[in-house]
Protein backbone atom coordinates (compact mmCIF):
# COMPACT_ATOMS: atom_id res chain seq x y z
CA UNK A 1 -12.78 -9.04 25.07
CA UNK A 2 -13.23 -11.91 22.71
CA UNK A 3 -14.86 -13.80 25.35
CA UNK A 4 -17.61 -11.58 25.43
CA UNK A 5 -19.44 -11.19 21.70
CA UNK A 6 -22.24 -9.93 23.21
CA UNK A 7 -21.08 -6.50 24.87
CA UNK A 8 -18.38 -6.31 21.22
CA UNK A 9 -21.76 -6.83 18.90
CA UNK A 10 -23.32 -3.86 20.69
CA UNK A 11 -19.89 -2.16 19.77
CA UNK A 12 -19.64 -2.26 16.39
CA UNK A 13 -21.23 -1.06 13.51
CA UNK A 14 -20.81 -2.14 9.97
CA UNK A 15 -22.30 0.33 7.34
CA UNK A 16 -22.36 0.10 3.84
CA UNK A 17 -20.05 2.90 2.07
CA UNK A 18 -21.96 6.48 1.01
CA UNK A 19 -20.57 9.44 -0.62
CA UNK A 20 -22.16 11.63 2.24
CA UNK A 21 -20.83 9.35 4.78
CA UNK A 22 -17.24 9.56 3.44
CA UNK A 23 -14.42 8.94 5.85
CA UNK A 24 -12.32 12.26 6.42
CA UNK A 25 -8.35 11.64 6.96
CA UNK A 26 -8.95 7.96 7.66
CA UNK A 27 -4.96 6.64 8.27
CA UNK A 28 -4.61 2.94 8.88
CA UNK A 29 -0.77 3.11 8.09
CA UNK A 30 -1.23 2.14 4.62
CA UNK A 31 -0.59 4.57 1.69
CA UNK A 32 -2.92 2.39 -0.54
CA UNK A 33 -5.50 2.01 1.34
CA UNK A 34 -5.96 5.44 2.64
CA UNK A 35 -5.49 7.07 -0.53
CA UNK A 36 -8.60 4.45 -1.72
CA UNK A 37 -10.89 5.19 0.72
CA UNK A 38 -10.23 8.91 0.74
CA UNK A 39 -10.30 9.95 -2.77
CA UNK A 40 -12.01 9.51 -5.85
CA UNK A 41 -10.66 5.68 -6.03
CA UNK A 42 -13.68 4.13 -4.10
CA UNK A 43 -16.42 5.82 -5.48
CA UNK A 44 -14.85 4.09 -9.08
CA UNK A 45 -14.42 0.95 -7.50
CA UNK A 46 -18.41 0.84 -6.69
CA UNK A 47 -19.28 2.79 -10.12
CA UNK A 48 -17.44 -0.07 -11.96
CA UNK A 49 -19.12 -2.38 -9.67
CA UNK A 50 -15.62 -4.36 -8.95
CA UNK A 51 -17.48 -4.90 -5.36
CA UNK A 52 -19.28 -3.43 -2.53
CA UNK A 53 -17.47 -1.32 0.54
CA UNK A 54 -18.29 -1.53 4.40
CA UNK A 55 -17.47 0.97 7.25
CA UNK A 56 -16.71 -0.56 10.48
CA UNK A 57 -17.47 1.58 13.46
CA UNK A 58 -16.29 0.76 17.08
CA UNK A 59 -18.41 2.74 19.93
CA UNK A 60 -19.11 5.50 17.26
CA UNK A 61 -15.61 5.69 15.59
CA UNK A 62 -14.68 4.81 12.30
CA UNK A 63 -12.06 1.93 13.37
CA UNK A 64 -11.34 0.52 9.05
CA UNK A 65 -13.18 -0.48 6.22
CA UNK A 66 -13.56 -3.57 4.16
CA UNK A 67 -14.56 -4.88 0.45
CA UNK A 68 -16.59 -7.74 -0.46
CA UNK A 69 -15.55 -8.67 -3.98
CA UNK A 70 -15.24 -11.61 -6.44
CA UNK A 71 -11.48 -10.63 -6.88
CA UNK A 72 -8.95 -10.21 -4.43
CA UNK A 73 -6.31 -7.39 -4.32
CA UNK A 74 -3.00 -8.11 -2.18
CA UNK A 75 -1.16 -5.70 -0.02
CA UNK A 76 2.26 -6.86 -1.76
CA UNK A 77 0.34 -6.05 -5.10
CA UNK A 78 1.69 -2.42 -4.53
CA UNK A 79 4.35 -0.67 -3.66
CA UNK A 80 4.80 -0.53 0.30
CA UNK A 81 5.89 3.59 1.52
């Protein structure tokens, strides 16, 4: 797969982060992150402006998210469940 970027590119979809485009039940495993990106959490993150939020889509699936910020927040910042 990585030795084709071409047919991946077509693939994938990055999307900035809406209200009306809100990820439903999004699970990557992680407590923290899916209780961010499912609840009220993100939409303070952006309000405060602490950074911006993308969507990344694989062949029309939400496949995880990601946050472009001048901070950094580590996984072993919180408690692991």
């Amino acid at each position: 797969m990585a030795d084709k970027p071409d047919q991946i590119r077509e693939q994938v979809d990055i999307r900035p982060y809406s209200q009306s485009e809100s990820p439903e039940e999004f699970d990557c495993g992680k407590r923290w992150f899916n209780d961010f990106i499912n609840t009220e959490q993100v939409d303070q993150y952006l309000r405060n402006r602490l950074g911006r939020v993308k969507l990344l889509y694989f062949d029309g699936d939400l496949a995880g998210f990601f946050c472009l910020s001048p901070s950094s927040l580590r996984d072993e910042d919180y408690d692991q469940e």
